[in-house]
Protein backbone atom coordinates (compact mmCIF):
# COMPACT_ATOMS: atom_id res chain seq x y z
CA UNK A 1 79.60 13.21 -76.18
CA UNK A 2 80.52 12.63 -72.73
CA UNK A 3 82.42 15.56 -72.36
CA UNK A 4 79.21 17.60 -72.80
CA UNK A 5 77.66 15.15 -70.34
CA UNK A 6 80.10 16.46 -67.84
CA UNK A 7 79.89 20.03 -68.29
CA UNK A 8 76.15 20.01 -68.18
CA UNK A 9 76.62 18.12 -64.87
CA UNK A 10 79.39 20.70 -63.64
CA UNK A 11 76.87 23.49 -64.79
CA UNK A 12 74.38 21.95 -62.90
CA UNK A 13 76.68 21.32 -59.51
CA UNK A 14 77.42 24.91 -60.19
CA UNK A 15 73.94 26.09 -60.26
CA UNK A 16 72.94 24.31 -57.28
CA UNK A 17 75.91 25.62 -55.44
CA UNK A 18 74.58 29.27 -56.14
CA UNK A 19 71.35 28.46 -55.27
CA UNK A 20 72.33 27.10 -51.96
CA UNK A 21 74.51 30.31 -51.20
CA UNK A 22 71.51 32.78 -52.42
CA UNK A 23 69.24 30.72 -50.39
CA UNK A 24 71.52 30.97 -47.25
CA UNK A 25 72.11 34.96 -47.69
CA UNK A 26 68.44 35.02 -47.92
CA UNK A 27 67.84 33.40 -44.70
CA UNK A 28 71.06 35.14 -43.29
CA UNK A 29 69.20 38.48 -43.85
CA UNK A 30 66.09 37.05 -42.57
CA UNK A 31 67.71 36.37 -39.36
CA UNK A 32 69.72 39.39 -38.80
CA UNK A 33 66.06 41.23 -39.49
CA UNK A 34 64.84 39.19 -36.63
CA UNK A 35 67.64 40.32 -34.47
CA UNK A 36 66.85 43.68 -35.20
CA UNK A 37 63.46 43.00 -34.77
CA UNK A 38 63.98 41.64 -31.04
CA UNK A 39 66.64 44.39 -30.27
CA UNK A 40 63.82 47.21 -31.03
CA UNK A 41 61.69 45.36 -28.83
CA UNK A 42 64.53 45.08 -26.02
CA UNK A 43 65.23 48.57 -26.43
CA UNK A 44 61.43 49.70 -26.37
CA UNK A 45 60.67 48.41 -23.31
CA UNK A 46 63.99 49.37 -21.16
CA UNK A 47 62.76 52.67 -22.48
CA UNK A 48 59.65 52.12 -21.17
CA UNK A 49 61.26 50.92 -17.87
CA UNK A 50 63.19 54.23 -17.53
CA UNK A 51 60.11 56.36 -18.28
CA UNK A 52 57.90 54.33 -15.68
CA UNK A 53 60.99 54.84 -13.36
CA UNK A 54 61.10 58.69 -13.76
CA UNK A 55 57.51 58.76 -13.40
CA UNK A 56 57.85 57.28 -10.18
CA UNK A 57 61.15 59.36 -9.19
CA UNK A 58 59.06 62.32 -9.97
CA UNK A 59 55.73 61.64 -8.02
CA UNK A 60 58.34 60.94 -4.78
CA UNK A 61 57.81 57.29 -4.18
């Protein structure tokens, strides 16, 4: 009997482990979205910046 005990309770460690990691590589993607996310932004408006610069090349100021 308590050698079932034990593997229920290493099943259950076990479990737990792979729920932290699938919870981590969850939020891991979640953060490399956001990173993303930000770098579109970044590049969006430095592209804007260029365009607002050419604008002004252009008119001679």
């Amino acid at each position: 009997m308590p050698t079932t005990i034990t593997r229920q309770r290493r099943t259950t460690a076990t479990t737990a482990t792979t729920r932290t990691d699938n919870d981590l590589a969850h939020t891991g993607r979640h953060v490399l979205e956001s990173r993303q996310d930000v770098l579109g932004v970044s590049s969006d408006v430095l592209s804007l910046a260029v365009d607002t610069r050419s604008q002004y090349v252009a008119a001679g100021d």
